[in-house]
C-alpha atoms as a PDB file:
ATOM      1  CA  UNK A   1       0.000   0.000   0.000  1.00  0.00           C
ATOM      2  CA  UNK A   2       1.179   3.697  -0.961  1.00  0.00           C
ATOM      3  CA  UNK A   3       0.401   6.798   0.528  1.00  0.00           C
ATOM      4  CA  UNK A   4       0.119   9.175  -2.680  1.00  0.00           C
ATOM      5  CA  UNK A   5      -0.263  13.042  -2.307  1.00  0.00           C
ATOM      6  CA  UNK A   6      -1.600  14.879  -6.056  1.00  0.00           C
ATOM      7  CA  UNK A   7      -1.205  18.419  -6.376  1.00  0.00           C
ATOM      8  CA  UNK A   8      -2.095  19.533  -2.838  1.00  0.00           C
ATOM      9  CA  UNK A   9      -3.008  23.253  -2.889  1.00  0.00           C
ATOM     10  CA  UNK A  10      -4.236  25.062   0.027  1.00  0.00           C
ATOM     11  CA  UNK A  11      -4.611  28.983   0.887  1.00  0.00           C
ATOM     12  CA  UNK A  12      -5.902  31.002   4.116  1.00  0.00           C
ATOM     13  CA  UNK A  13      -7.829  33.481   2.781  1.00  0.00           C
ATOM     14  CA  UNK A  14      -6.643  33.895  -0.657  1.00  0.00           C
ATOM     15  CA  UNK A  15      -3.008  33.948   0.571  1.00  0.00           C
ATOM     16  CA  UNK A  16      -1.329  30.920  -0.917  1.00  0.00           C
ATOM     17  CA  UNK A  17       0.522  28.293   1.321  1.00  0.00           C
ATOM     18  CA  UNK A  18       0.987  24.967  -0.290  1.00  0.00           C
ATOM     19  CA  UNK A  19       0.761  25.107  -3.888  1.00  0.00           C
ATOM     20  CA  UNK A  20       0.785  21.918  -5.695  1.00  0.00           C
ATOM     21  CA  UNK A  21       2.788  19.490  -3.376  1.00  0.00           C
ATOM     22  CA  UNK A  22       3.303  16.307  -4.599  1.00  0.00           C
ATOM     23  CA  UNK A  23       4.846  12.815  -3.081  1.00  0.00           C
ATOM     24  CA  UNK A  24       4.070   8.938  -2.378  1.00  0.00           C
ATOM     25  CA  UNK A  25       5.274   6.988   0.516  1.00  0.00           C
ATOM     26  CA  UNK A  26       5.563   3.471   1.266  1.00  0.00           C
ATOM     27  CA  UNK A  27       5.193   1.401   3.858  1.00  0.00           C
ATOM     28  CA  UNK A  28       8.035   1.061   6.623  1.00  0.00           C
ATOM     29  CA  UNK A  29       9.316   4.325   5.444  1.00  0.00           C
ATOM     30  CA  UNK A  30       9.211   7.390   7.770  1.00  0.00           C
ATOM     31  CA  UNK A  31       9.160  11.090   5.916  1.00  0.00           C
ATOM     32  CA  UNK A  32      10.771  13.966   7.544  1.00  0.00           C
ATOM     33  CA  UNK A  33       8.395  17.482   5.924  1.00  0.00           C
ATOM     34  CA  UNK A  34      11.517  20.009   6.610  1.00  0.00           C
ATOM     35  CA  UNK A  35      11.358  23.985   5.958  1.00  0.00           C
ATOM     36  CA  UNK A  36      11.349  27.582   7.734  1.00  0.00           C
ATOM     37  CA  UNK A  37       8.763  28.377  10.127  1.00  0.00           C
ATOM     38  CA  UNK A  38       5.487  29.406   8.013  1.00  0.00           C
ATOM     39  CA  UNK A  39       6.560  26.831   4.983  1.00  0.00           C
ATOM     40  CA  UNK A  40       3.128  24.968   5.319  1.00  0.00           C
ATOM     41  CA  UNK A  41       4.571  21.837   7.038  1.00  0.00           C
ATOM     42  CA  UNK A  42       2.169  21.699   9.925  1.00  0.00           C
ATOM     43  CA  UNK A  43      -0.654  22.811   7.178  1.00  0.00           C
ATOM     44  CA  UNK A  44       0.206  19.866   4.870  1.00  0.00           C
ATOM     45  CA  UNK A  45      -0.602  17.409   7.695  1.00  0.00           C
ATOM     46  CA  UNK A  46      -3.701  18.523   8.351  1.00  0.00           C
ATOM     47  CA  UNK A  47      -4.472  18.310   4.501  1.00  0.00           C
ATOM     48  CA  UNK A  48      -3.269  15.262   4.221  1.00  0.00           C
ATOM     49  CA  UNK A  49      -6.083  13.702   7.164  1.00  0.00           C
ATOM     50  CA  UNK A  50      -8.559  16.252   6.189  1.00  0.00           C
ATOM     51  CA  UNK A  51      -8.577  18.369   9.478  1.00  0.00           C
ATOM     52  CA  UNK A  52      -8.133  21.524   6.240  1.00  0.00           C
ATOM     53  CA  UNK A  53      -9.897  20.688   3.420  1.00  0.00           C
ATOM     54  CA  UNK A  54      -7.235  21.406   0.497  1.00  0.00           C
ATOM     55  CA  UNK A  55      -8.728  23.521  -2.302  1.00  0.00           C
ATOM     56  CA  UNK A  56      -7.417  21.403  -4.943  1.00  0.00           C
ATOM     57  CA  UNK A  57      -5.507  18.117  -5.512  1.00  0.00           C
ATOM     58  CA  UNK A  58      -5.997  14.344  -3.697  1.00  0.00           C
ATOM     59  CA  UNK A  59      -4.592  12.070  -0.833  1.00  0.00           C
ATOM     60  CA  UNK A  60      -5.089   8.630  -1.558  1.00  0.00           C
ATOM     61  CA  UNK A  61      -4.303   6.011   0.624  1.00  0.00           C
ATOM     62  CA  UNK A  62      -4.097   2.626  -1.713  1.00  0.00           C
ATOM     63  CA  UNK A  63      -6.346   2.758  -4.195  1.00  0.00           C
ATOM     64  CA  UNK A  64      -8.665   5.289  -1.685  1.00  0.00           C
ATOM     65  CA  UNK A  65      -9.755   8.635  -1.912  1.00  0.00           C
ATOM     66  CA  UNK A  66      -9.740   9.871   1.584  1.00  0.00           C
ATOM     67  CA  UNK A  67     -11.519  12.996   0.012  1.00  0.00           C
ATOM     68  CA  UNK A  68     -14.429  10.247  -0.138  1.00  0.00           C
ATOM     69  CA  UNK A  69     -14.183   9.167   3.321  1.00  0.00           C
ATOM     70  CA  UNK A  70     -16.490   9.860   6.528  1.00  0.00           C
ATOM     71  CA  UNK A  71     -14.320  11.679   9.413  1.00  0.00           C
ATOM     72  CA  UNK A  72     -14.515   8.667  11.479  1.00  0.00           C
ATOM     73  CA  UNK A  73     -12.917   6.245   8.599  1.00  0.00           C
ATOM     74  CA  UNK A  74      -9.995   8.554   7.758  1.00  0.00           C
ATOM     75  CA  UNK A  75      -9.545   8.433  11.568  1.00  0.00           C
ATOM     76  CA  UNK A  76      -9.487   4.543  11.271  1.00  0.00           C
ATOM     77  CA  UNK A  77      -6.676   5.162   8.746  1.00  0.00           C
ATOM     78  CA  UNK A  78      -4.217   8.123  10.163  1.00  0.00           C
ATOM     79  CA  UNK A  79      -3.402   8.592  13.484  1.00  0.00           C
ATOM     80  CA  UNK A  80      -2.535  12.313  13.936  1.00  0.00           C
ATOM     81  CA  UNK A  81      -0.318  13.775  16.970  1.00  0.00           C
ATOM     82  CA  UNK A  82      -0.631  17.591  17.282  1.00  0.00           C
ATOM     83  CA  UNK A  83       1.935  19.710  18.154  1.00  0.00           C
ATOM     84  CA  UNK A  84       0.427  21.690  21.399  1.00  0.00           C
ATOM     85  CA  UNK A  85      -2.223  19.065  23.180  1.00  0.00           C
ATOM     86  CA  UNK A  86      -4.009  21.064  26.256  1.00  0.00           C
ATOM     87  CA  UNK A  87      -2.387  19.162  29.663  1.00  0.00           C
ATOM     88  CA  UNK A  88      -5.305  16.866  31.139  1.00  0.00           C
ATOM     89  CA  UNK A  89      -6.375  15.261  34.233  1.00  0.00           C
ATOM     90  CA  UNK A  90      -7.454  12.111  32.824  1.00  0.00           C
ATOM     91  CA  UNK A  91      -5.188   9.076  33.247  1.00  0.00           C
ATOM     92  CA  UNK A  92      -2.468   7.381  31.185  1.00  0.00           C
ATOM     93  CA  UNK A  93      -5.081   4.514  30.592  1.00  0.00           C
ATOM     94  CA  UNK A  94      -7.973   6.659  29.672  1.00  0.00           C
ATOM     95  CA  UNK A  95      -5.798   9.123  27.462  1.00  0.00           C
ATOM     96  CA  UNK A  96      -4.610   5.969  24.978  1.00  0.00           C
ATOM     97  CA  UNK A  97      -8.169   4.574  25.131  1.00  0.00           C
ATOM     98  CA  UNK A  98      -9.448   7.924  23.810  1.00  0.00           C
ATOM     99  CA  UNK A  99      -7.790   6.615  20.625  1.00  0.00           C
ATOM    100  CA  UNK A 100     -10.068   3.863  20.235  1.00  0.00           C
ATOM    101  CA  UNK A 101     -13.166   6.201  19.251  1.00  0.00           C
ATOM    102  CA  UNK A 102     -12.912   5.548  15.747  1.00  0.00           C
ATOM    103  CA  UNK A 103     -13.613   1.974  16.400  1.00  0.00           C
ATOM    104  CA  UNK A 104     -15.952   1.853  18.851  1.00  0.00           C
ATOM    105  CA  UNK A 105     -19.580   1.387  18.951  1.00  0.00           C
ATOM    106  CA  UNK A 106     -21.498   2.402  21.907  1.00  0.00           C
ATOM    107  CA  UNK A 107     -19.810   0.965  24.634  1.00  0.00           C
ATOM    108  CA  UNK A 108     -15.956   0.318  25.238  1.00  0.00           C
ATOM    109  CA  UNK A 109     -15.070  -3.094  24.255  1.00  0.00           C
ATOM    110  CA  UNK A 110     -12.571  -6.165  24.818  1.00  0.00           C
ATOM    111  CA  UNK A 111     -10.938  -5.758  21.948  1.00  0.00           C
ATOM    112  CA  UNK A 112     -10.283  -1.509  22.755  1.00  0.00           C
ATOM    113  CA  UNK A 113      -9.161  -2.606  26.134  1.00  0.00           C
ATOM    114  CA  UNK A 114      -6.766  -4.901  25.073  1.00  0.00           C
ATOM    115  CA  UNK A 115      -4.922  -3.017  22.359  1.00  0.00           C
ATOM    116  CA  UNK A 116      -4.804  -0.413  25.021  1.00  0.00           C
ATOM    117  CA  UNK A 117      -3.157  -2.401  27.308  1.00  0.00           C
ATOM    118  CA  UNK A 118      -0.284  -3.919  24.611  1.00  0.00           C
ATOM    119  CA  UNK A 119       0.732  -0.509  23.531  1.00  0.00           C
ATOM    120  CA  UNK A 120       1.367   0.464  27.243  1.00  0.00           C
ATOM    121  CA  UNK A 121       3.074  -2.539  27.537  1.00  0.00           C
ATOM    122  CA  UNK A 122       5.106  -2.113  24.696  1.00  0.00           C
ATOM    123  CA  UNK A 123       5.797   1.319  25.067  1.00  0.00           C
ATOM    124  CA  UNK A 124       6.895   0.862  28.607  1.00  0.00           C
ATOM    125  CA  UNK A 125       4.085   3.228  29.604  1.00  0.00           C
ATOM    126  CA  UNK A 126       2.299   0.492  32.300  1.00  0.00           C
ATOM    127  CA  UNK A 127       3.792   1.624  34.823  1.00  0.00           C
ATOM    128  CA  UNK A 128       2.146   4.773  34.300  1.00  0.00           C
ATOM    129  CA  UNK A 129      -1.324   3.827  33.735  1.00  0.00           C
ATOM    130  CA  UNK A 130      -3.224   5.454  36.424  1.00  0.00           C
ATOM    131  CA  UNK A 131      -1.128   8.850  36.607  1.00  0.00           C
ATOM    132  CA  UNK A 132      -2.922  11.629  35.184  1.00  0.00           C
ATOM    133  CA  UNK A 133      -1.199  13.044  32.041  1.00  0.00           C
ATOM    134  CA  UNK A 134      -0.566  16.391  33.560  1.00  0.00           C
ATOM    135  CA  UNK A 135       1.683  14.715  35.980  1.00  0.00           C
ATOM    136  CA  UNK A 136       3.557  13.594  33.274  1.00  0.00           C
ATOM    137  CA  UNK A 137       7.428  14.425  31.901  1.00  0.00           C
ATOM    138  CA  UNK A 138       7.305  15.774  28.643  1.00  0.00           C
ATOM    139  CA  UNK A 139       8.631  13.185  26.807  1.00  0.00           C
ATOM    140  CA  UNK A 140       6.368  10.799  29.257  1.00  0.00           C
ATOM    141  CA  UNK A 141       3.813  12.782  28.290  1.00  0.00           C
ATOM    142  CA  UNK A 142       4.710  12.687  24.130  1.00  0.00           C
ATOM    143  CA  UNK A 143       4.849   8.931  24.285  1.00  0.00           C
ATOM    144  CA  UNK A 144       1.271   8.728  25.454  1.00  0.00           C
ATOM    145  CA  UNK A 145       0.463  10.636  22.396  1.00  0.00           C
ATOM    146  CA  UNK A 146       1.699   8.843  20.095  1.00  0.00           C
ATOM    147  CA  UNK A 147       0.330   5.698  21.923  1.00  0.00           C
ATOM    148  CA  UNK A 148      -3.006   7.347  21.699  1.00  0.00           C
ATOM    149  CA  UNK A 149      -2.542   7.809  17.546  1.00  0.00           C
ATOM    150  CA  UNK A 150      -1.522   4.247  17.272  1.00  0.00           C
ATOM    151  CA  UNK A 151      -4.628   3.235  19.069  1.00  0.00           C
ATOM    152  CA  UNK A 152      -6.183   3.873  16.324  1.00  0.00           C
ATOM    153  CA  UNK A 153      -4.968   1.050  14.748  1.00  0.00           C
ATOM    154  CA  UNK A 154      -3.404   3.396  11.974  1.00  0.00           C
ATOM    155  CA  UNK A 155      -1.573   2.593   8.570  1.00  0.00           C
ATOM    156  CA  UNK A 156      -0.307   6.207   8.746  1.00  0.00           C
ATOM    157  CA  UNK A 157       0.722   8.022  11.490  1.00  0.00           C
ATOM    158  CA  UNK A 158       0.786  12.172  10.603  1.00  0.00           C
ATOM    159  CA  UNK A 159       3.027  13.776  13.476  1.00  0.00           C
ATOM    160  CA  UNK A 160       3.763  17.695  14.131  1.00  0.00           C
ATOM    161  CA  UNK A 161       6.606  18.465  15.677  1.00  0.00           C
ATOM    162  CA  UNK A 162       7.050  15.642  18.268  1.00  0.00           C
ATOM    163  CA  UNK A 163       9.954  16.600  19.515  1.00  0.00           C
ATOM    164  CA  UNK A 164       9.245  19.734  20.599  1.00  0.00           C
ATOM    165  CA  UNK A 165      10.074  21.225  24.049  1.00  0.00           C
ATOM    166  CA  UNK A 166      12.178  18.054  24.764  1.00  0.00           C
ATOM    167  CA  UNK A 167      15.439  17.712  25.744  1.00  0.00           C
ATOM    168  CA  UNK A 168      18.123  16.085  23.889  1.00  0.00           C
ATOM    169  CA  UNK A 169      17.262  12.673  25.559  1.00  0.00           C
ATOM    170  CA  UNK A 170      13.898  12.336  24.800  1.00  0.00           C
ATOM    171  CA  UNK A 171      14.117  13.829  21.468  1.00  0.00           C
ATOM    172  CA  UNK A 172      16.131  10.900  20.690  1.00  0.00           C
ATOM    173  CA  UNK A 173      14.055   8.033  22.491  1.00  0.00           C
ATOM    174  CA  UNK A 174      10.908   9.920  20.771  1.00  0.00           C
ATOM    175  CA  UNK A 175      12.282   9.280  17.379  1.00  0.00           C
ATOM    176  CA  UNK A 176      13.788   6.411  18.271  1.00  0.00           C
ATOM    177  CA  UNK A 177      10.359   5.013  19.044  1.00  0.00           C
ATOM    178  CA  UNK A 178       8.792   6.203  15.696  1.00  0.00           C
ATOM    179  CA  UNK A 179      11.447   4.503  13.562  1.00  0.00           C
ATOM    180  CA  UNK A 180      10.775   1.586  15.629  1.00  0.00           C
ATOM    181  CA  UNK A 181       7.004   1.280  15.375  1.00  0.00           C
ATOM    182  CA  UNK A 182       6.641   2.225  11.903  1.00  0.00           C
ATOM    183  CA  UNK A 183       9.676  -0.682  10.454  1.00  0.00           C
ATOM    184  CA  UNK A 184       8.045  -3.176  13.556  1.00  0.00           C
ATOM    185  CA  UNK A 185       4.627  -2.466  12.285  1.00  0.00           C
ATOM    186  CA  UNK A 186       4.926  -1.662   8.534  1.00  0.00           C
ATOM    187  CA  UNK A 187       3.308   1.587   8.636  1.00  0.00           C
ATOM    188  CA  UNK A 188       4.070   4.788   7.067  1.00  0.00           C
ATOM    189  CA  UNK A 189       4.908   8.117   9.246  1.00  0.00           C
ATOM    190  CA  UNK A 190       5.028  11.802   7.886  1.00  0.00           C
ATOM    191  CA  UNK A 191       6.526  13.868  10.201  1.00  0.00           C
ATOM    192  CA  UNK A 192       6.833  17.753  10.557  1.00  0.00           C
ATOM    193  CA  UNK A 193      10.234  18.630  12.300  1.00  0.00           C
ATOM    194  CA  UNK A 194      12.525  21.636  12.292  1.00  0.00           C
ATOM    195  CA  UNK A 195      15.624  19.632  13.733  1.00  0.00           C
ATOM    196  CA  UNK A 196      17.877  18.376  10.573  1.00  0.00           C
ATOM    197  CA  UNK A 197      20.008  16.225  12.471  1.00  0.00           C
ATOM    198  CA  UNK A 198      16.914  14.489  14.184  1.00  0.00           C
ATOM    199  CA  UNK A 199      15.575  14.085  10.735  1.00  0.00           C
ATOM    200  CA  UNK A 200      18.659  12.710   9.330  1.00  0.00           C
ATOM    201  CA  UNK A 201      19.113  10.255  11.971  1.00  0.00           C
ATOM    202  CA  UNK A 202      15.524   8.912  11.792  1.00  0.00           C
ATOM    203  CA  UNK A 203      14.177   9.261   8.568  1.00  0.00           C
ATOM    204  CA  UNK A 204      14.274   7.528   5.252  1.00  0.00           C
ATOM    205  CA  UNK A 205      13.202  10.330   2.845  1.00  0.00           C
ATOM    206  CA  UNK A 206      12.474  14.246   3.263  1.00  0.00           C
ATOM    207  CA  UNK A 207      10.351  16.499   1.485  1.00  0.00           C
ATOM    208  CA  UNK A 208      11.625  20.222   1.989  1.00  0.00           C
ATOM    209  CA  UNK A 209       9.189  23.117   0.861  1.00  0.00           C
ATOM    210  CA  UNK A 210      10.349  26.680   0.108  1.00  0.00           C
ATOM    211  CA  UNK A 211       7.719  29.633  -1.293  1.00  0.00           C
ATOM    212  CA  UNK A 212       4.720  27.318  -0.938  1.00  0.00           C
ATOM    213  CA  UNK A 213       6.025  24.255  -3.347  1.00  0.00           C
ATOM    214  CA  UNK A 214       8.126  21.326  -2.975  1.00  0.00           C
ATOM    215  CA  UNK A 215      11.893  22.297  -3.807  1.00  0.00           C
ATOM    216  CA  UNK A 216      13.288  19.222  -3.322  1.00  0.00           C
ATOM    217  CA  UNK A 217      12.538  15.454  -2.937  1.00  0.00           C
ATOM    218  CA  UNK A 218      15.425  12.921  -1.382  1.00  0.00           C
ATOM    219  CA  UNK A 219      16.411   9.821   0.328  1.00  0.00           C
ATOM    220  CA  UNK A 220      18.780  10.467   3.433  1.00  0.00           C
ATOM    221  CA  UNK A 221      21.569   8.580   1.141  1.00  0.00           C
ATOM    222  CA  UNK A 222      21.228  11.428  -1.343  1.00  0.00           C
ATOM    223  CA  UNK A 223      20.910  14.601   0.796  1.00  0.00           C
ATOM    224  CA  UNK A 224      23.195  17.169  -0.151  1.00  0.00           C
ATOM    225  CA  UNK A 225      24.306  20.469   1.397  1.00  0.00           C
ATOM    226  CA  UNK A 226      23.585  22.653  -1.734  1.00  0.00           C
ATOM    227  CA  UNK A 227      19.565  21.729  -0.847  1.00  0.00           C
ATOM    228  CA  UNK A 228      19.952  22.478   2.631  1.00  0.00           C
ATOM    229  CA  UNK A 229      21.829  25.885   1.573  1.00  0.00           C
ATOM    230  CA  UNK A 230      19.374  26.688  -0.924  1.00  0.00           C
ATOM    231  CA  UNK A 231      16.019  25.960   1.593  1.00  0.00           C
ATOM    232  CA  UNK A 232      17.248  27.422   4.622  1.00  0.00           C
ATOM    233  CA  UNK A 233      20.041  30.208   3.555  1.00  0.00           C
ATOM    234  CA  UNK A 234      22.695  29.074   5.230  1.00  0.00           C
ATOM    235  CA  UNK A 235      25.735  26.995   4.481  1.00  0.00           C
ATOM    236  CA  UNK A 236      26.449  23.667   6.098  1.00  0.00           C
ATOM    237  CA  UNK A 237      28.103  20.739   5.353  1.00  0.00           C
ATOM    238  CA  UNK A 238      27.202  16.959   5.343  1.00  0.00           C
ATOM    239  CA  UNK A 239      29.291  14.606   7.544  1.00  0.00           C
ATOM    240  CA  UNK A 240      29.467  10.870   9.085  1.00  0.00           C
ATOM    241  CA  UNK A 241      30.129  10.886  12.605  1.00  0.00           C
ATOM    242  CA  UNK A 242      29.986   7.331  14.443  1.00  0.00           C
ATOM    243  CA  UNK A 243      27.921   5.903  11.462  1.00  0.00           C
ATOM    244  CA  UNK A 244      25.758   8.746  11.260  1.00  0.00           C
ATOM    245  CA  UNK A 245      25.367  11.429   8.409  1.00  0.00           C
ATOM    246  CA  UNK A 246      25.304  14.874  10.444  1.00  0.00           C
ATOM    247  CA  UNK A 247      24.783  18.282   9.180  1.00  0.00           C
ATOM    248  CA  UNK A 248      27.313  20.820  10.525  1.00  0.00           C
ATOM    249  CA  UNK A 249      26.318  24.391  10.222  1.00  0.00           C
ATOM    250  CA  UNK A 250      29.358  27.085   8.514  1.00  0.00           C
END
C-alpha cells in the first residue's frame, strides 16, 4: 500500500501556502516534511487527514480517496499527533483509550481494552497507567500521544513536531520510538520537524518546501548540502560521525 499526495493546494484566505505538493510513501518508510517556520509543514498534515480541506488536488491512501471518506474512517486510517495538546487530568489509561473512538460502537469493548493495554506494555508506559497526564514528563507525556494515535490502529501516522520542548534525551528516544514502530509495524509516518540532524538520523526520505512548493525530494543517502543551503540560507556541510550522516552548520 502507498500513501500518494496529487497536487495539494491550500490557501488562508486567498493567501497561498501549499501550492501543488506532490509525493508517495511506502510502507516502513518514515518522511521527515523540513522547511522555515510558516513553509506549510504543519498545514500539509492537516491536509493530508482532512482536518483543512485542500482547495485542490488528492490524498489517496491505496487505491482510496480519503476525500471520499467519513471523518470517522480517515480516523481509522491516520493517526494524527498535534503539536500543542491542552495538559489533562485524565489518566495514562484513559488518554490511549481515547484513541479507540474511531472503532468503537457504543460501549468500550474487549478488543479496545486490550490493544490499550499492549501498547502500554510495549511502550513501557504500564507503569504509568493510572497517573494523570498532567503529571507527566514531557517526553512521558509525548509517548502517550503517540500511543493514543496508534490506538487507532493506523496505517499512517501524521506527526507535528514531536519533539518539541524536549530535551536532547527524549528527542532521541521519541524518534527512536517512531522509527521503531513504523519498520516493527509496517506503517508509514510523515513527520513535521525543524531539527535536521533528528531528521537525518531517523528518517528515510524528506520532502523540503520553500515559497509554498516542494523544492526538493530525497532519500537520506542522497541529501546534499547545496539543498539544505538553498532551503534554509545558510551553508552547512554533510558529515558521518559514528555511522551517522550529520549536518554541521558554517
Amino acid at each position: 500500500m502507498i500513501l500518494s499526495v496529487n497536487d495539494i493546494r491550500f490557501s488562508y484566505n486567498s493567501h497561498p501556502v501549499l501550492d501543488a505538493v506532490s509525493f508517495s510513501l511506502e510502507k516502513g518508510r518514515v518522511l521527515a516534511i523540513l522547511g522555515v517556520n510558516g513553509a506549510g509543514k504543519s498545514t500539509l498534515l492537516k491536509c493530508l487527514n482532512r482536518i483543512l480541506k485542500p482547495q485542490a488536488g488528492s490524498v489517496l491512501l491505496g487505491e482510496k480517496d480519503l476525500s471520499l471518506l467519513p471523518r470517522k474512517a480517515i480516523a481509522r486510517r491516520m493517526g494524527y499527533v498535534p503539536q500543542h495538546h491542552a495538559q489533562s487530568a485524565i489518566s495514562v489509561f484513559e488518554a490511549v483509550l481515547l484513541g479507540r473512538r474511531p472503532h468503537m460502537g457504543l460501549t468500550v469493548g474487549k478488543t479496545d481494552y486490550a490493544v490499550v493495554e499492549q501498547l502500554l506494555e510495549s511502550m513501557g508506559l504500564a507503569a504509568l497507567a493510572l497517573r494523570p497526564v498532567s503529571d507527566l514528563s514531557g517526553g512521558e507525556a509525548q509517548k502517550v500521544m503517540i500511543a493514543r494515535a496508534l490506538a487507532q490502529s493506523p496505517q499512517v501516522l501524521l506527526l507535528d513536531e514531536p519533539t518539541s520542548n524536549l530535551d536532547l534525551k527524549n528527542k532521541i528516544a521519541v524518534m527512536g520510538l517512531i522509527r521503531t514502530v513504523v519498520s516493527s509495524q509496517r506503517l508509514m509516518a510523515v513527520v513535521a520537524i525543524h531539527d535536521l540532524n533528528l531528521a537525518v538520523r531517523f528518517a528515510d526520505h524528506f520532502l523540503f518546501i520553500k515559497n509554498h512548493q516542494v523544492h526538493g525530494l530525497c532519500s537520506r543517502h542522497d541529501l546534499d548540502a547545496d539543498l539544505i543551503e538553498a532551503v534554509y540560507g545558510l551553508a552547512v556541510r554533510v558529515e558521518e560521525i559514528a555511522g551517522h550522516r550529520v549536518i554541521v552548520p558554517l
